[in-house]
C-alpha atoms as a PDB file:
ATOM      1  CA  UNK A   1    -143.806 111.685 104.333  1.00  0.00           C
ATOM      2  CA  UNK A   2    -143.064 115.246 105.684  1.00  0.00           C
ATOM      3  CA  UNK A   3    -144.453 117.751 103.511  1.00  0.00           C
ATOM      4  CA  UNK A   4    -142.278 121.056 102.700  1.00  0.00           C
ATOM      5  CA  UNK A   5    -142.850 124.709 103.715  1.00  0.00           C
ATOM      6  CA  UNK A   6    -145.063 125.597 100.558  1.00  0.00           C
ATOM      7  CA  UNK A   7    -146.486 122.225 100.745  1.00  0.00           C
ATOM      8  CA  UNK A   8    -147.672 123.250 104.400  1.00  0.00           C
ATOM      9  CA  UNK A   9    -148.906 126.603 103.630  1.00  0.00           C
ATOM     10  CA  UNK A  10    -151.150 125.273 100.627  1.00  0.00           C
ATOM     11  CA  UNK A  11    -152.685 123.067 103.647  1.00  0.00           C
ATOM     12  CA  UNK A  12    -153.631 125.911 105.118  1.00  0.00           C
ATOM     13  CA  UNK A  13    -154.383 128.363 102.423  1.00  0.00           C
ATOM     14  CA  UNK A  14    -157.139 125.730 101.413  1.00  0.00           C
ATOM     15  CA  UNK A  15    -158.097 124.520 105.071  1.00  0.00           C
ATOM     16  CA  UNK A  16    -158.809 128.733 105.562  1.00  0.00           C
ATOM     17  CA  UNK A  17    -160.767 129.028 102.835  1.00  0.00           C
ATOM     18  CA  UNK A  18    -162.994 126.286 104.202  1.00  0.00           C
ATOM     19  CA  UNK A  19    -163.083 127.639 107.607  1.00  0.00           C
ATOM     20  CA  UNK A  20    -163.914 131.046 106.437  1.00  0.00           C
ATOM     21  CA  UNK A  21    -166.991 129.721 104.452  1.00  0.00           C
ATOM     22  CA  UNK A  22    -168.142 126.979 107.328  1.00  0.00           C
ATOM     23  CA  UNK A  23    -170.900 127.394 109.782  1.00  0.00           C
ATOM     24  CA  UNK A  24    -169.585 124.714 112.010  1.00  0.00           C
ATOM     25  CA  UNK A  25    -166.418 122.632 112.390  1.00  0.00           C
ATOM     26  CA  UNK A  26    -165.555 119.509 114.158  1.00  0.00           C
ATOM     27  CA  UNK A  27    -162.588 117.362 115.338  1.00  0.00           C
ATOM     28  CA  UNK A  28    -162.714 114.032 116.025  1.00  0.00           C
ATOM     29  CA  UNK A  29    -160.257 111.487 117.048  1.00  0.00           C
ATOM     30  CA  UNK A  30    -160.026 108.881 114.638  1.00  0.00           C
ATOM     31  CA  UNK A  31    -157.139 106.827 116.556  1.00  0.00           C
ATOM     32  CA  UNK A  32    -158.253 102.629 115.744  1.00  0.00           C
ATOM     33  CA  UNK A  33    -160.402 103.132 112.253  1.00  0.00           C
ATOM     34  CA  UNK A  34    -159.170 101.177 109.280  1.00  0.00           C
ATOM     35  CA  UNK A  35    -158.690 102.659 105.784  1.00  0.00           C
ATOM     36  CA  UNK A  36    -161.880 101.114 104.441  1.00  0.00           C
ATOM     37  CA  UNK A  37    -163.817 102.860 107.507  1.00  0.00           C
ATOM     38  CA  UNK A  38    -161.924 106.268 107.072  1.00  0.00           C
ATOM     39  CA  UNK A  39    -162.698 105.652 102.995  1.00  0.00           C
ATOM     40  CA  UNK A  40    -166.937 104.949 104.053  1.00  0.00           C
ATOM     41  CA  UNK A  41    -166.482 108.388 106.064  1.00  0.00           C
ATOM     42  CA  UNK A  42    -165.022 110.426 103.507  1.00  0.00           C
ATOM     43  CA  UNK A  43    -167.129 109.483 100.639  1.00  0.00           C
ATOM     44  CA  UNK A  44    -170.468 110.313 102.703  1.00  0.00           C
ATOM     45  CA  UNK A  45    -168.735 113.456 104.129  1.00  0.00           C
ATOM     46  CA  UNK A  46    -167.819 114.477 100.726  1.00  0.00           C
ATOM     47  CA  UNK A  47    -171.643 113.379  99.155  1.00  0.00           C
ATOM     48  CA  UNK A  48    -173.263 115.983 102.194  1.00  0.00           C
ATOM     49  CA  UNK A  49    -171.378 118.832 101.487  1.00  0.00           C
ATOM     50  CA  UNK A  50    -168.791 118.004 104.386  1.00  0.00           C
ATOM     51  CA  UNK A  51    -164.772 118.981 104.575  1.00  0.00           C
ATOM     52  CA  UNK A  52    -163.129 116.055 106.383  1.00  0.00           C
ATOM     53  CA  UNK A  53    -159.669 115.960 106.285  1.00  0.00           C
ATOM     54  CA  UNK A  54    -157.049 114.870 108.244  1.00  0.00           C
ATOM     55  CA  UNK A  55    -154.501 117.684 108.921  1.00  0.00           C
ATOM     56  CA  UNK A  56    -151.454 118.324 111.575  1.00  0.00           C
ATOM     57  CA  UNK A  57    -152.860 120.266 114.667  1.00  0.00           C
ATOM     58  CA  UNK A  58    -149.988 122.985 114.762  1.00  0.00           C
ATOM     59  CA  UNK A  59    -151.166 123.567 110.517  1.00  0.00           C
ATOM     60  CA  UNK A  60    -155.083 123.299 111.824  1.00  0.00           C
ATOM     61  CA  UNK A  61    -154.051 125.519 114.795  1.00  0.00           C
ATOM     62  CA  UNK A  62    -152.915 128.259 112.062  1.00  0.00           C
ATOM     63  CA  UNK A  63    -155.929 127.785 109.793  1.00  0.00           C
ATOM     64  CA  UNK A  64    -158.343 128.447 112.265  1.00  0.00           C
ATOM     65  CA  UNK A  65    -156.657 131.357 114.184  1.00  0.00           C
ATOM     66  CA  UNK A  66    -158.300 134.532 113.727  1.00  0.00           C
ATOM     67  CA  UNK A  67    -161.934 133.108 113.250  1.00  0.00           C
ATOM     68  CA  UNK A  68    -164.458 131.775 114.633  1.00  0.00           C
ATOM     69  CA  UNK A  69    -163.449 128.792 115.067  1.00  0.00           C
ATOM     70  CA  UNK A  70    -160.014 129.828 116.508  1.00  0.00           C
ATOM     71  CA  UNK A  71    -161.507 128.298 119.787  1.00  0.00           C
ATOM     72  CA  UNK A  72    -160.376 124.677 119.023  1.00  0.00           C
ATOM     73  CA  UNK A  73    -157.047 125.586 119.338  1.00  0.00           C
ATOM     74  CA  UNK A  74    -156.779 124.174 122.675  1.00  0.00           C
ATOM     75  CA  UNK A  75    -157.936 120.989 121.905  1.00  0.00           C
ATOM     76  CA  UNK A  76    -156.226 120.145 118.557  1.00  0.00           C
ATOM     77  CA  UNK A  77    -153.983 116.805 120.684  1.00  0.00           C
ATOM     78  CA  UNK A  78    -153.587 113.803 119.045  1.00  0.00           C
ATOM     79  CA  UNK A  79    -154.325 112.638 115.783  1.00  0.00           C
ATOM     80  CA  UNK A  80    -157.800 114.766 114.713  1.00  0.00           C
ATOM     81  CA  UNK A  81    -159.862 114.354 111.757  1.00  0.00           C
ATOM     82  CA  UNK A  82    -161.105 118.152 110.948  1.00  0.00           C
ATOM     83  CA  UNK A  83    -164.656 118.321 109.915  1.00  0.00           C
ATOM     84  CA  UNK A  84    -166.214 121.312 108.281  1.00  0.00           C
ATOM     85  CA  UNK A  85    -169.664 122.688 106.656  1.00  0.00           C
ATOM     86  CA  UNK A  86    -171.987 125.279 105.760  1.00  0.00           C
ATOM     87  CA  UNK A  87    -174.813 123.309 107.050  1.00  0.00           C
ATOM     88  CA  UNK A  88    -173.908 122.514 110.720  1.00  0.00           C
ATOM     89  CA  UNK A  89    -176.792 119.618 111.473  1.00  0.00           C
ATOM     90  CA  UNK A  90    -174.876 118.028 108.255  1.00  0.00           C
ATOM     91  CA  UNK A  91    -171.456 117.593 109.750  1.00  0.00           C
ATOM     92  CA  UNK A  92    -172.731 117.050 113.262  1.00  0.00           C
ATOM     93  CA  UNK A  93    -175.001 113.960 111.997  1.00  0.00           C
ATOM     94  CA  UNK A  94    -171.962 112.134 109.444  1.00  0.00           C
ATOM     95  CA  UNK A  95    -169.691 112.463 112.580  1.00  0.00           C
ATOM     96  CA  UNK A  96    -172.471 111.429 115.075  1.00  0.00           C
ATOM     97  CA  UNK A  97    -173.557 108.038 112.706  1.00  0.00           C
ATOM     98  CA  UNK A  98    -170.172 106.983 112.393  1.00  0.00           C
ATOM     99  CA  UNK A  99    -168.845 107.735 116.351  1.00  0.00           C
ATOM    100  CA  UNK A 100    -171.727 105.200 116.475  1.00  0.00           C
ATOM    101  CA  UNK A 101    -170.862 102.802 114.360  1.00  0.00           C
ATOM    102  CA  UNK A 102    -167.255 102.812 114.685  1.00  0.00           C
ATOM    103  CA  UNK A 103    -165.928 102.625 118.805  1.00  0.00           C
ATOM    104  CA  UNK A 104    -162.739 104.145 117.618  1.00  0.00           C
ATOM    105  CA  UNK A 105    -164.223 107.234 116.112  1.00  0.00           C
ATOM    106  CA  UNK A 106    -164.210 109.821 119.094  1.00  0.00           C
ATOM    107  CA  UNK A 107    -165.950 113.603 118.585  1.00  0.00           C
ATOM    108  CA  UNK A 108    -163.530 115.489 120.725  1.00  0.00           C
ATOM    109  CA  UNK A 109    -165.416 118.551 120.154  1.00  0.00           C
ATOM    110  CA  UNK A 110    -166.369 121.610 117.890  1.00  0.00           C
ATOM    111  CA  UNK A 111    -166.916 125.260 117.107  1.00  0.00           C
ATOM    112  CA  UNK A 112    -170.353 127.105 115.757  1.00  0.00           C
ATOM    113  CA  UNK A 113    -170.208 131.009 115.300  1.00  0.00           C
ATOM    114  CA  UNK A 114    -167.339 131.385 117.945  1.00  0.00           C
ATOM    115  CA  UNK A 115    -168.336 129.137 120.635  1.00  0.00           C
ATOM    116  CA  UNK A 116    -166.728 125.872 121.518  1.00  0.00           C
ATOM    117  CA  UNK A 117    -169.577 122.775 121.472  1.00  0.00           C
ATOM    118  CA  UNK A 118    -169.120 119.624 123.355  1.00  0.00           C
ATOM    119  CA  UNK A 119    -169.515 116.428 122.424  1.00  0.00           C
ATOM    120  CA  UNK A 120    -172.904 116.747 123.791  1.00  0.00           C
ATOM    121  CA  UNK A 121    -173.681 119.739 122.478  1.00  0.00           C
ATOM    122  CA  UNK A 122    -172.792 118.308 118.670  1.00  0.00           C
ATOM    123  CA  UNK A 123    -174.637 114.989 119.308  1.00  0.00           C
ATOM    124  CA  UNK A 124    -178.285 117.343 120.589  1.00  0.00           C
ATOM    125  CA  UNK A 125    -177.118 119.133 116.899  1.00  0.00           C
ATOM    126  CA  UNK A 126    -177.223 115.898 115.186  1.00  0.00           C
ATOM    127  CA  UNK A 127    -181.113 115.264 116.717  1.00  0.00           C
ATOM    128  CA  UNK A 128    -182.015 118.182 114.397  1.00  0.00           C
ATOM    129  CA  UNK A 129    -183.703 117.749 111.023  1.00  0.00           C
ATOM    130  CA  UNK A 130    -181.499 119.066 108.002  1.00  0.00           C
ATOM    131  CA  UNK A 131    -181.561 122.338 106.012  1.00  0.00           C
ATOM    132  CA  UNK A 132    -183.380 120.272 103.222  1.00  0.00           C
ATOM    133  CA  UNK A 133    -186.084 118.733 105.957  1.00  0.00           C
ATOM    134  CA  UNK A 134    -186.813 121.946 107.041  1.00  0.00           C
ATOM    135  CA  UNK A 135    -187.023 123.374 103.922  1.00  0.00           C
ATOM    136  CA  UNK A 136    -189.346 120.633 102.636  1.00  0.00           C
ATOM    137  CA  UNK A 137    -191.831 120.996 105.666  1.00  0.00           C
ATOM    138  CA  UNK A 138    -191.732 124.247 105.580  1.00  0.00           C
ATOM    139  CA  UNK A 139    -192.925 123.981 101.588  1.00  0.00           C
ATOM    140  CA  UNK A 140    -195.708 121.546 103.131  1.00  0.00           C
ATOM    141  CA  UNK A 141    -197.185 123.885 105.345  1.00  0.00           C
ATOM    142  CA  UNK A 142    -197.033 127.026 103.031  1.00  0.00           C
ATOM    143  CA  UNK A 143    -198.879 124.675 100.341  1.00  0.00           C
ATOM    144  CA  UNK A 144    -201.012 122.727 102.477  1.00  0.00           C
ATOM    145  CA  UNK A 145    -203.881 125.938 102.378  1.00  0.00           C
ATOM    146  CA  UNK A 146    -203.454 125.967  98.727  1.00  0.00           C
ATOM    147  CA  UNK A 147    -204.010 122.765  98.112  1.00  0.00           C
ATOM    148  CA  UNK A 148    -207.277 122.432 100.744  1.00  0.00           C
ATOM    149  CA  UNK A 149    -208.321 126.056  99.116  1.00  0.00           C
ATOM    150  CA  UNK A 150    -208.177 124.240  95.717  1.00  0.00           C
ATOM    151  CA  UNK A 151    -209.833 120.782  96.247  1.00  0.00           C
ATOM    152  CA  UNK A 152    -212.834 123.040  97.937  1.00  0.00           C
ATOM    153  CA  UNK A 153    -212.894 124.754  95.045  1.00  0.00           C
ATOM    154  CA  UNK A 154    -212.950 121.453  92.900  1.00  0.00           C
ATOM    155  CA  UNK A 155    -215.896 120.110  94.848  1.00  0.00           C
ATOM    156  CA  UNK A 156    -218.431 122.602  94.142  1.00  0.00           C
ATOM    157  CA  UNK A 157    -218.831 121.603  90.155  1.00  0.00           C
ATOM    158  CA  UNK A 158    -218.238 118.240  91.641  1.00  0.00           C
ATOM    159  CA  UNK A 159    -221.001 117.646  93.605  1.00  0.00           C
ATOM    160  CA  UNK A 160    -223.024 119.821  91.301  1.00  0.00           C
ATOM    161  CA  UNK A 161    -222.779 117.204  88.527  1.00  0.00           C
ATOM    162  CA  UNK A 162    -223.299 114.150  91.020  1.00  0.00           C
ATOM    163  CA  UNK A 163    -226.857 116.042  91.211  1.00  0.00           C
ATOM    164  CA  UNK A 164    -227.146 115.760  87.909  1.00  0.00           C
ATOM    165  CA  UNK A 165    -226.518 112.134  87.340  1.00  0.00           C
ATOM    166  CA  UNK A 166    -228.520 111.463  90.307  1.00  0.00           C
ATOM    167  CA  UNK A 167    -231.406 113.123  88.816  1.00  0.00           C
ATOM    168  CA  UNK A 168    -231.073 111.904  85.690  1.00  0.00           C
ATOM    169  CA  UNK A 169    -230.704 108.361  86.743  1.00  0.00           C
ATOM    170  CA  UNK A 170    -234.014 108.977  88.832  1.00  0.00           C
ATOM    171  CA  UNK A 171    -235.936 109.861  85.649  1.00  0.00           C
ATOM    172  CA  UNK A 172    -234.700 106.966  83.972  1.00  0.00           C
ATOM    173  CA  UNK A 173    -235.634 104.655  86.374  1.00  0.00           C
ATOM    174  CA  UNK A 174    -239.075 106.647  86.607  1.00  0.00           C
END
């Protein structure tokens, strides 16, 4: 089903707005998957935090020109799925998993702050641990002196009242 002129510019009114907001985009060819696969990729795209639509190049080609991403517009050919996030480790690793587990799931390639990434370049992305791993080990380390800091602390009075009992047991026995 064709979709009419307002129909298309509502495509890319809302595929713009993604773009705008996204810290990295990527197309893959999804030529081969099966509905169920495509409906297993969507669902964990849209549980991460990641766009993935499908949309016609020439309307994807229009969404993307005049940002960053406006570099992709030479390889939006053949039927692309359009990937898009704030958190670029997030959409490179859902796109990696599944070009893994599905043969017919191709990355083509993809765009970060203006410059075009290779499939390469988006699978080395995918190696790296997530905004929320970072995040967490960073937390670690920043509490990690706290914590030692405290259970020092905590021993003194500790060891202190082992005397005691210690003592105290020795004068019973005595």
């Amino acid at each position: 089903m064709s979709l009419n002129l307002d129909q298309k510019k509502q495509v890319v009114e809302d595929v713009s707005a993604v773009v705008g907001n996204a810290q990295a985009t990527v197309v893959a060819e999804y030529r081969g998957m099966t509905v169920e696969q495509m409906k297993v990729l969507r669902r964990e795209a849209h549980e991460n935090n990641v766009y993935l639509r499908v949309v016609k190049n020439t309307l994807l080609r229009r969404a993307v020109q005049g940002t960053d991403h406006s570099c992709l517009d030479e390889l939006l050919v053949g039927p692309l799925a359009f990937a898009a996030s704030e958190d670029p480790v997030a959409v490179a690793k859902i796109l990696d998993k599944y070009a893994k587990q599905y043969d017919s799931l191709q990355i083509k390639a993809g765009s970060m702050q203006g410059k075009l990434l290779s499939e390469g370049d988006i699978k080395a992305l995918a190696q790296l641990p997530s905004r929320e791993e970072l995040l967490a080990k960073l937390l670690g380390t920043m509490q990690a002196p706290v914590a030692k800091f405290v259970q020092t602390l905590n021993e003194i009075p500790t060891k202190f009242a082992r005397g005691l009992a210690a003592v105290r047991d020795a004068k019973e026995a005595a």
